[in-house]
PDB file of N, CA and C in Angstrom:
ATOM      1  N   UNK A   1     111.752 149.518 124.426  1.00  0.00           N
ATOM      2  CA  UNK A   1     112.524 150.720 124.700  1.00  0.00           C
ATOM      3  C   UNK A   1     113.793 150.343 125.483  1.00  0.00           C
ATOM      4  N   UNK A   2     114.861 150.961 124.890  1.00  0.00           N
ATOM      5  CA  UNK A   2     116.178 150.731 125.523  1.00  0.00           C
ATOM      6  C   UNK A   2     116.174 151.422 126.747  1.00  0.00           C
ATOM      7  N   UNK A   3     116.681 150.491 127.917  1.00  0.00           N
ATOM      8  CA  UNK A   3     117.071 151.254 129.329  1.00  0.00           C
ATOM      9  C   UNK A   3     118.108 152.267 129.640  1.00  0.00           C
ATOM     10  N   UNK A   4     117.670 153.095 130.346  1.00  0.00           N
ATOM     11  CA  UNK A   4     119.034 154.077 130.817  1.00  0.00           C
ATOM     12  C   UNK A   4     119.396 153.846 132.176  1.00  0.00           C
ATOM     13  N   UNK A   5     120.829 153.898 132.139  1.00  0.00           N
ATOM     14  CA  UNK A   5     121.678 153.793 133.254  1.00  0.00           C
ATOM     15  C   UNK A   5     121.897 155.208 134.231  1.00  0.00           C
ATOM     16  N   UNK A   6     121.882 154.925 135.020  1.00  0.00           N
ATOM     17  CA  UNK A   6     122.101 156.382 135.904  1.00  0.00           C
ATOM     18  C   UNK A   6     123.411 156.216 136.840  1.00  0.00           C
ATOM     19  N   UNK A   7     124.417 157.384 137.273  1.00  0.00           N
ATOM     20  CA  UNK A   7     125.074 157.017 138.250  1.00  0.00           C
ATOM     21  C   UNK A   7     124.832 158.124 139.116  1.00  0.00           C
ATOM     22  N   UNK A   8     124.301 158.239 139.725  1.00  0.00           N
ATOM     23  CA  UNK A   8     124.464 159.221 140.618  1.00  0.00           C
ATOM     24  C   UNK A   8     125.929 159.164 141.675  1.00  0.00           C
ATOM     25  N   UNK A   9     126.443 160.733 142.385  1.00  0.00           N
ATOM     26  CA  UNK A   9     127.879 160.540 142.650  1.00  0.00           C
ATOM     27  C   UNK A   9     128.114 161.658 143.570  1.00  0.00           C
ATOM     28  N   UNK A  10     129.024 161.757 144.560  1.00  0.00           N
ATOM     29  CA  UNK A  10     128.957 162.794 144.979  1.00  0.00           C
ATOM     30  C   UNK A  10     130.245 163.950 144.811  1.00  0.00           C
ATOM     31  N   UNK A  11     129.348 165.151 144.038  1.00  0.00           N
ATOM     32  CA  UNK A  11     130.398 166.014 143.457  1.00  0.00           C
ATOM     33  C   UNK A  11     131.531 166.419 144.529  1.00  0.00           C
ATOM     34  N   UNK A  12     131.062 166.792 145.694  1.00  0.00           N
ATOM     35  CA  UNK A  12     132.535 167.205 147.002  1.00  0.00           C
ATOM     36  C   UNK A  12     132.987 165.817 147.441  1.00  0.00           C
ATOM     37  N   UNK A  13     132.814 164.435 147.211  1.00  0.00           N
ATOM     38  CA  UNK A  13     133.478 163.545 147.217  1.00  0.00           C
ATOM     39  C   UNK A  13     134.930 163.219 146.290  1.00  0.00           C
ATOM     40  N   UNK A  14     134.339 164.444 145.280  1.00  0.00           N
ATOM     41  CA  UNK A  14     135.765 164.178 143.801  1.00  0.00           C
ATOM     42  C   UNK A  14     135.812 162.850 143.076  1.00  0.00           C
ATOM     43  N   UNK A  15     133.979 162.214 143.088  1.00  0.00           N
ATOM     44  CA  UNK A  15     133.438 160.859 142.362  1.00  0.00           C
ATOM     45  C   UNK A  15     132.939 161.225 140.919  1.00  0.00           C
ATOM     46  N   UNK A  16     133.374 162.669 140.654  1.00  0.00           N
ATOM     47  CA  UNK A  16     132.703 162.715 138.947  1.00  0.00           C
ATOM     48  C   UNK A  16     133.779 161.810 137.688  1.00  0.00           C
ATOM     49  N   UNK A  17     134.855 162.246 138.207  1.00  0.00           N
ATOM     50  CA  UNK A  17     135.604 161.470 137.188  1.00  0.00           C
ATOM     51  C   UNK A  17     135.729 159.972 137.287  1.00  0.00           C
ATOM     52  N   UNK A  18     135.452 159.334 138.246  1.00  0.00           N
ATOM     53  CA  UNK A  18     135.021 157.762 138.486  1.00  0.00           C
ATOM     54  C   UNK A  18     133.694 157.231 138.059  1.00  0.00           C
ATOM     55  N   UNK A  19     133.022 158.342 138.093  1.00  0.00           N
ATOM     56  CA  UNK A  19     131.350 157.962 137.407  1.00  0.00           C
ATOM     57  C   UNK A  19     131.620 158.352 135.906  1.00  0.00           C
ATOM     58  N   UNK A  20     132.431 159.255 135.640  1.00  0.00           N
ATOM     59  CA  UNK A  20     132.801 159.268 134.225  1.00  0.00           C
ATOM     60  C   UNK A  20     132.539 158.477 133.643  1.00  0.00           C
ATOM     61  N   UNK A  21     134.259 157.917 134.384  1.00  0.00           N
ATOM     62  CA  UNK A  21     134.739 156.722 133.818  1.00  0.00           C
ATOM     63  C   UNK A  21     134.135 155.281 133.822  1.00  0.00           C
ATOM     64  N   UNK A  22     133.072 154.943 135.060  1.00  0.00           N
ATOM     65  CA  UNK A  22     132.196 153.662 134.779  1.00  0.00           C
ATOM     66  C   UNK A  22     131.098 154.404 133.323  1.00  0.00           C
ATOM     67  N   UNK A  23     130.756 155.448 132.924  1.00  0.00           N
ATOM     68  CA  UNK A  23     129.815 155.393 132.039  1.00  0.00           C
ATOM     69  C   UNK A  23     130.599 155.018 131.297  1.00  0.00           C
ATOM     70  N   UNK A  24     131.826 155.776 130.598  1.00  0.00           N
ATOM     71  CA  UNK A  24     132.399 155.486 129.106  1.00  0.00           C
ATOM     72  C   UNK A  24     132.590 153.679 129.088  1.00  0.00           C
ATOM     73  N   UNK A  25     132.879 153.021 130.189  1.00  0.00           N
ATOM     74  CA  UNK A  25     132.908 151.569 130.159  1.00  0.00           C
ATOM     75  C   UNK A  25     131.455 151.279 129.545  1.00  0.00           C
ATOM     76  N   UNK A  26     130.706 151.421 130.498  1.00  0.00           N
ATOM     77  CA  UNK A  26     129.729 150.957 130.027  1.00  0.00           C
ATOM     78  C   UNK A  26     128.774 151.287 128.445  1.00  0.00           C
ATOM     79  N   UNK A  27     129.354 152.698 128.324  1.00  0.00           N
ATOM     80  CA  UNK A  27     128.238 152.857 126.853  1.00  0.00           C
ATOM     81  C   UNK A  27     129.174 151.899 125.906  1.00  0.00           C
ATOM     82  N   UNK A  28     130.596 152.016 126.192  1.00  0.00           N
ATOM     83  CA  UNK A  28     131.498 150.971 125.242  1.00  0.00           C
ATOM     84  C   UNK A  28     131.216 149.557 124.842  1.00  0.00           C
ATOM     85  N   UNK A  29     130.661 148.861 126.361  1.00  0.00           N
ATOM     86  CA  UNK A  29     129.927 147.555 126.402  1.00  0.00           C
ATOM     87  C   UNK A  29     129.072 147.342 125.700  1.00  0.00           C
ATOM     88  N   UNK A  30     127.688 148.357 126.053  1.00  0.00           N
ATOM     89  CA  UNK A  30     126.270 148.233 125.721  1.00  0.00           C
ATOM     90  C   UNK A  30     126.063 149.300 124.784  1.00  0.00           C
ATOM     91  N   UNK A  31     126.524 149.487 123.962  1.00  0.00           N
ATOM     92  CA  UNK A  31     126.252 150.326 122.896  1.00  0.00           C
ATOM     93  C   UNK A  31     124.777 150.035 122.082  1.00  0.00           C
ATOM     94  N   UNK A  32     124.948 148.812 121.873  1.00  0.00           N
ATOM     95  CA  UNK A  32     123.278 148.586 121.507  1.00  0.00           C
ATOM     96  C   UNK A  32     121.950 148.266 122.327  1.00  0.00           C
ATOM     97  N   UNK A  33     122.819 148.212 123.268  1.00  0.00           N
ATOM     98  CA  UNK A  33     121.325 147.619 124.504  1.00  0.00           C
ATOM     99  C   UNK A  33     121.005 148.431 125.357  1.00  0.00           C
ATOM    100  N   UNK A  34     121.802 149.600 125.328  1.00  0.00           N
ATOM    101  CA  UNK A  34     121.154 151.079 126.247  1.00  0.00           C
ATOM    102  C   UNK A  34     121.000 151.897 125.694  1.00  0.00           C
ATOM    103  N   UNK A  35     120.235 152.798 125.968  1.00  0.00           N
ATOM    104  CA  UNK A  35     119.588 154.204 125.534  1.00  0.00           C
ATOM    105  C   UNK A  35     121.147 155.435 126.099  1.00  0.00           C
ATOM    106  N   UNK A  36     121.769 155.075 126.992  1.00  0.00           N
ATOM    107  CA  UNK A  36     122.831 155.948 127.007  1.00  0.00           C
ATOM    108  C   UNK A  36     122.892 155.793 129.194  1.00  0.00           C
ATOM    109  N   UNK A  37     124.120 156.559 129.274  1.00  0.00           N
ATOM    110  CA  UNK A  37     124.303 156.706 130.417  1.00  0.00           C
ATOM    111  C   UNK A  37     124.213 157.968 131.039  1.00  0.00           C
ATOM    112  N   UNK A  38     123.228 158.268 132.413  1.00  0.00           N
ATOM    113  CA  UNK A  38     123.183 159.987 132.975  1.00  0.00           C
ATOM    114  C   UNK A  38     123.801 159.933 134.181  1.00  0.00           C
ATOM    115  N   UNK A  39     124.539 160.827 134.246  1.00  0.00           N
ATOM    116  CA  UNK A  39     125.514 161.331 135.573  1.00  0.00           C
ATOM    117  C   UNK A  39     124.792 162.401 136.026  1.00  0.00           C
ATOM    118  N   UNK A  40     124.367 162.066 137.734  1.00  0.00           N
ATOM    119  CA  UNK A  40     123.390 162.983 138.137  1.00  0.00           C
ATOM    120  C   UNK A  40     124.593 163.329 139.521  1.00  0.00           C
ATOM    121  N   UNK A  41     124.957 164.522 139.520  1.00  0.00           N
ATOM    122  CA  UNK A  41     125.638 165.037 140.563  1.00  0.00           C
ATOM    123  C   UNK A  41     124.817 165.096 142.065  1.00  0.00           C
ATOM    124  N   UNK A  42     125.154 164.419 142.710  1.00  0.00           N
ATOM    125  CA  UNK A  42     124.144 164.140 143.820  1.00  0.00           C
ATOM    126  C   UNK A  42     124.040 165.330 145.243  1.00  0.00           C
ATOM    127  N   UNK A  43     123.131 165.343 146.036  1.00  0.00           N
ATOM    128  CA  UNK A  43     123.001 166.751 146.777  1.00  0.00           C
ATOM    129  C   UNK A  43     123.303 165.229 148.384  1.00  0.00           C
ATOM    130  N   UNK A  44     123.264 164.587 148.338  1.00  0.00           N
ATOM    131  CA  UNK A  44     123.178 163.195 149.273  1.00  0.00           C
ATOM    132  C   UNK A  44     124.917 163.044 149.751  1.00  0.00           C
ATOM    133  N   UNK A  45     125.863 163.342 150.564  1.00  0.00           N
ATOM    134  CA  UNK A  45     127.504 163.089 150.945  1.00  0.00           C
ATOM    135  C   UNK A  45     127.191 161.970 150.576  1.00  0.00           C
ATOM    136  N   UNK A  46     128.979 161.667 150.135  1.00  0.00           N
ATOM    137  CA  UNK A  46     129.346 160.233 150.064  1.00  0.00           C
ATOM    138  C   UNK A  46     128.180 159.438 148.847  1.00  0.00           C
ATOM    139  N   UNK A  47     127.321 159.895 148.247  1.00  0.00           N
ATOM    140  CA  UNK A  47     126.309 158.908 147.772  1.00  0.00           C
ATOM    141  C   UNK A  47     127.126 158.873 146.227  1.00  0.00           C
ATOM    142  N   UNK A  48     126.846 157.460 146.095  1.00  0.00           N
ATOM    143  CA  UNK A  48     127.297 156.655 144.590  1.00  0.00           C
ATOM    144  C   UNK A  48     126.523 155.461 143.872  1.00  0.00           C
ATOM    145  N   UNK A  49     125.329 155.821 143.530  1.00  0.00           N
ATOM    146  CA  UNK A  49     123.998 154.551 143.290  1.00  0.00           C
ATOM    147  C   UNK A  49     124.263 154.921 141.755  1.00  0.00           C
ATOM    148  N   UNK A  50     124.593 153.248 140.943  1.00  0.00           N
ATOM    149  CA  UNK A  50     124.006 152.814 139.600  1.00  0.00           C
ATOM    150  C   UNK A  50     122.566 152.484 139.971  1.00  0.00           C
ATOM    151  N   UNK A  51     122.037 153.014 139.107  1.00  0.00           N
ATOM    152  CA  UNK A  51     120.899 152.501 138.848  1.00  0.00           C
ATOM    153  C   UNK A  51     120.399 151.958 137.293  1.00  0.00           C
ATOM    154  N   UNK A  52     119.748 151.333 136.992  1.00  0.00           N
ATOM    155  CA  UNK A  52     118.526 151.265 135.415  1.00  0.00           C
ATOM    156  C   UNK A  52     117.431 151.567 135.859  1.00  0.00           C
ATOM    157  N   UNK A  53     117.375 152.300 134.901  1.00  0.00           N
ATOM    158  CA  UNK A  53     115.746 152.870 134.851  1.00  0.00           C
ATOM    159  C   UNK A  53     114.676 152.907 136.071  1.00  0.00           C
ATOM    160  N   UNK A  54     115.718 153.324 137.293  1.00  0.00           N
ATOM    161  CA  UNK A  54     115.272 153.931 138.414  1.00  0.00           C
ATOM    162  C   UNK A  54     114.966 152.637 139.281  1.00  0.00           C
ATOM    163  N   UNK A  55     115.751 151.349 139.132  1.00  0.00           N
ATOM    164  CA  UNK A  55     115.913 150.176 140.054  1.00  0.00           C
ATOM    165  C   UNK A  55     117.649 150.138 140.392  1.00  0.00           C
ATOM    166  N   UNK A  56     117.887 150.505 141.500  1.00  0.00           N
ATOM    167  CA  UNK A  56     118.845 150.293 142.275  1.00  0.00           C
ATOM    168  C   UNK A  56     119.924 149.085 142.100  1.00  0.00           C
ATOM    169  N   UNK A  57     120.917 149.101 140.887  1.00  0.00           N
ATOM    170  CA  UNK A  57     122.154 147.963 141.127  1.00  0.00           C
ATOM    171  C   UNK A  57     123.034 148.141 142.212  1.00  0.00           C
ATOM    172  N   UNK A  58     123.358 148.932 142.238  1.00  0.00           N
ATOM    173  CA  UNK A  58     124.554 149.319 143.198  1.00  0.00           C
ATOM    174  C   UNK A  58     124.541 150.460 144.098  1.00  0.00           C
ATOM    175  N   UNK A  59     125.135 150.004 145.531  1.00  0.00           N
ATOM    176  CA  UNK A  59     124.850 151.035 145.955  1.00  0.00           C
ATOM    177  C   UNK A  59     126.564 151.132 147.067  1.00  0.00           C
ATOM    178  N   UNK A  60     126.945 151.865 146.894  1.00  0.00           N
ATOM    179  CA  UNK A  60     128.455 152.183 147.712  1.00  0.00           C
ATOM    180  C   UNK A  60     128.539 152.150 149.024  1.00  0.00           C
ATOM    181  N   UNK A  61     127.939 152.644 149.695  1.00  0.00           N
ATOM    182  CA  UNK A  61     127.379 152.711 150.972  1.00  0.00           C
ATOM    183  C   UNK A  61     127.005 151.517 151.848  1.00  0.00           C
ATOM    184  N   UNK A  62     125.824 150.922 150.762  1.00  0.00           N
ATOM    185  CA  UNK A  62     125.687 149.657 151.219  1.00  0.00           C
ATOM    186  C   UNK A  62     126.399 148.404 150.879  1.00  0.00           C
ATOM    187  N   UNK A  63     127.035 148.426 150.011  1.00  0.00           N
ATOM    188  CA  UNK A  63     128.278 147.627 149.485  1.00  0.00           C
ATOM    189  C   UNK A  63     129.166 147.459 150.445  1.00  0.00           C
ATOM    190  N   UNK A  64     130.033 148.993 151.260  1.00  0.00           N
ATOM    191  CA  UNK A  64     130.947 149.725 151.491  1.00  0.00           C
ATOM    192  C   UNK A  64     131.775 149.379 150.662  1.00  0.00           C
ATOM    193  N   UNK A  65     131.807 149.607 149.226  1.00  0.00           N
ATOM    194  CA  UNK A  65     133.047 150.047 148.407  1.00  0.00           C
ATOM    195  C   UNK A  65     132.452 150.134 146.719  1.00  0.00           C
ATOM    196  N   UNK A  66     133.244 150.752 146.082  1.00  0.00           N
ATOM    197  CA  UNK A  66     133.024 150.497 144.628  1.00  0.00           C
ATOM    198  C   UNK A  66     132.714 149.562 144.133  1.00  0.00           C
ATOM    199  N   UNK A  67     131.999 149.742 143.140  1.00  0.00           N
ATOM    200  CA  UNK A  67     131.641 148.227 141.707  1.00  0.00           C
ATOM    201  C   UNK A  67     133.448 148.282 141.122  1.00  0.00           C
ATOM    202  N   UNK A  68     133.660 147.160 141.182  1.00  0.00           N
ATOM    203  CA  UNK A  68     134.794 146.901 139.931  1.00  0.00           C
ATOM    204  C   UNK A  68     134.410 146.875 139.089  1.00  0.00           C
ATOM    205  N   UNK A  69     135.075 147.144 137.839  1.00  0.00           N
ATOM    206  CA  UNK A  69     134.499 147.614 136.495  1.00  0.00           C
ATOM    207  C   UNK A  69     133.931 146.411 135.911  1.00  0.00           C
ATOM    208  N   UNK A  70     134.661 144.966 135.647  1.00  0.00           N
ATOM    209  CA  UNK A  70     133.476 143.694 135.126  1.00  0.00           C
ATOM    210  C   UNK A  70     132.911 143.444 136.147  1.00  0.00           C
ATOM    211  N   UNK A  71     132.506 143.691 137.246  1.00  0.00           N
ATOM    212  CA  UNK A  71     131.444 143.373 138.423  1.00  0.00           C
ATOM    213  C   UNK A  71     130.529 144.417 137.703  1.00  0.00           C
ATOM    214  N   UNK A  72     130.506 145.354 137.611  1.00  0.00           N
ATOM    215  CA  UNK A  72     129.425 146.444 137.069  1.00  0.00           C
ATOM    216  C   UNK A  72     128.669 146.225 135.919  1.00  0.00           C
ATOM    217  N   UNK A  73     129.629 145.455 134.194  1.00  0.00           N
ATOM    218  CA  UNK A  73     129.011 145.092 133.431  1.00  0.00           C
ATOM    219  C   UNK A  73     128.401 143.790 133.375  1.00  0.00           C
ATOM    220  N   UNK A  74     129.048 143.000 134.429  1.00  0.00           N
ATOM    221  CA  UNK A  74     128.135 142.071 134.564  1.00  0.00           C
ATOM    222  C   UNK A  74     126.692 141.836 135.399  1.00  0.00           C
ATOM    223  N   UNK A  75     126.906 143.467 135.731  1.00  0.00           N
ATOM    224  CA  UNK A  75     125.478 143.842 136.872  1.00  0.00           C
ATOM    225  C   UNK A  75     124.221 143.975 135.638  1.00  0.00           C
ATOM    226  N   UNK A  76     124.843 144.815 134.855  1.00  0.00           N
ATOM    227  CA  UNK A  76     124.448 145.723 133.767  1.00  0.00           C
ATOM    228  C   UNK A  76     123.826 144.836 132.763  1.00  0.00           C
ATOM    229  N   UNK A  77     124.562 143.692 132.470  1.00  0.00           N
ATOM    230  CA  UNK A  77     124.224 142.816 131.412  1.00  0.00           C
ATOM    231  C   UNK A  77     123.325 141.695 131.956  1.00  0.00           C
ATOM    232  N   UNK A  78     123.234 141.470 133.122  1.00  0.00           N
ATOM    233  CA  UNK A  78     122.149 140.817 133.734  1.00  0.00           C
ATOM    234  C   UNK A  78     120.959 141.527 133.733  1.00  0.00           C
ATOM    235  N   UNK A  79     121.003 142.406 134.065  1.00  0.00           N
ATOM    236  CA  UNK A  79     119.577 143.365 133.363  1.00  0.00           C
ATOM    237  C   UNK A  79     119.290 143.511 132.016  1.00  0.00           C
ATOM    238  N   UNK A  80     119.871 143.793 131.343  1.00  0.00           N
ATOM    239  CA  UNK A  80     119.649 144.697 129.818  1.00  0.00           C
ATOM    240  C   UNK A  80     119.490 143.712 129.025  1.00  0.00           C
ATOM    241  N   UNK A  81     120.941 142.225 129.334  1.00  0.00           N
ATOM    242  CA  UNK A  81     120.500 141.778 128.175  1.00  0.00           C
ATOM    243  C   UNK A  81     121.565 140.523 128.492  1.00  0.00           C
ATOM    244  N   UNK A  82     120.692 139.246 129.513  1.00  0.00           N
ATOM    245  CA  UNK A  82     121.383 138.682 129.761  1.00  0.00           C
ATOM    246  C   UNK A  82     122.031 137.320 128.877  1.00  0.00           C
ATOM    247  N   UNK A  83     122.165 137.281 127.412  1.00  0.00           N
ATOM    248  CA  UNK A  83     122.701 136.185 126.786  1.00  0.00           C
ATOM    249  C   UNK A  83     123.399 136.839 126.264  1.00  0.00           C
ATOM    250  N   UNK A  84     124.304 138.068 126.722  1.00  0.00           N
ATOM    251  CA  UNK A  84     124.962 138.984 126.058  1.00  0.00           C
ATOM    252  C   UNK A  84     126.739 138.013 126.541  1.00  0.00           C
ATOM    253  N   UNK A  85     127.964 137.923 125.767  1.00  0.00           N
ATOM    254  CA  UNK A  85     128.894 137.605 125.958  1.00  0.00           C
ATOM    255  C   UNK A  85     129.735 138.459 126.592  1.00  0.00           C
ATOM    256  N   UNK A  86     130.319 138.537 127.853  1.00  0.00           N
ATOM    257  CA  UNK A  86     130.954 140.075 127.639  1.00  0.00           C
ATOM    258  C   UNK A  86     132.590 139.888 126.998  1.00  0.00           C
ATOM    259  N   UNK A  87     132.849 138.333 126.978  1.00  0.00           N
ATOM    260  CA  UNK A  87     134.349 137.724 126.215  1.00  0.00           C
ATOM    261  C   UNK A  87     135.224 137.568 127.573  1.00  0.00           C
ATOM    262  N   UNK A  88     136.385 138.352 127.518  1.00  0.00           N
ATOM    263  CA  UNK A  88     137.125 138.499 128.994  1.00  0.00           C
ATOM    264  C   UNK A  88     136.289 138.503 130.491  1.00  0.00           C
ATOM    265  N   UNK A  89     135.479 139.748 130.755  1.00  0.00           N
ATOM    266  CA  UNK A  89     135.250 139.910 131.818  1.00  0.00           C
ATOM    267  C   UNK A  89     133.965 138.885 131.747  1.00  0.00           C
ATOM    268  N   UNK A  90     133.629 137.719 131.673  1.00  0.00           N
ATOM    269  CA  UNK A  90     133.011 136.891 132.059  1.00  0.00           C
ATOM    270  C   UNK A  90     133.871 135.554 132.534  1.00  0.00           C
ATOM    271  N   UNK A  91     135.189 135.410 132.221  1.00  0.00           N
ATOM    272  CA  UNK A  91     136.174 134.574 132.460  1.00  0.00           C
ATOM    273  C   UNK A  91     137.142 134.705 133.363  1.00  0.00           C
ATOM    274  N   UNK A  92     137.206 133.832 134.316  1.00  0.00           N
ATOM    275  CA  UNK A  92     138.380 134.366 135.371  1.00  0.00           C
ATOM    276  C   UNK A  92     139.763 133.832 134.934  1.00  0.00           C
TER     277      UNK A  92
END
């Protein structure tokens, strides 16, 4: 069974369109290796956790700052499906 990604975000933070925008990255990436991405508007201030399938990648707070966008698919692809190429964002 394909994994799902979660972002949870916080709506009075004005983080929906940034969690948007990491899903559309990511379903773009993993189109075949995920079941899809859910944006859960969070009741938690300030809160911004990726998760898979309810194991914790990222967490903002404890980070203190955002995933960069190939930091995220390379979070993503270490889980789901790690002999995956991502081309660019695996190359500095």
């Amino acid at each position: 069974m394909k994994p799902t990604i979660t972002i949870e975000y916080c709506p009075k933070c004005g983080w929906m369109l940034r969690a948007a925008y990491m899903a559309q990255e990511l379903l773009h990436a993993f189109t075949e290796e995920i079941k899809g991405v859910m944006l859960i508007p969070s009741e938690i201030g300030g809160a911004f956790f990726i998760s898979i399938d309810d194991q914790l990648i990222f967490d903002r707070k404890q980070m203190e700052r955002f995933p960069e966008i190939k930091e995220l698919k390379r979070l993503v692809r270490d889980h789901v499906s790690p002999e995956k190429d991502l081309g660019h964002t695996d190359h500095k």
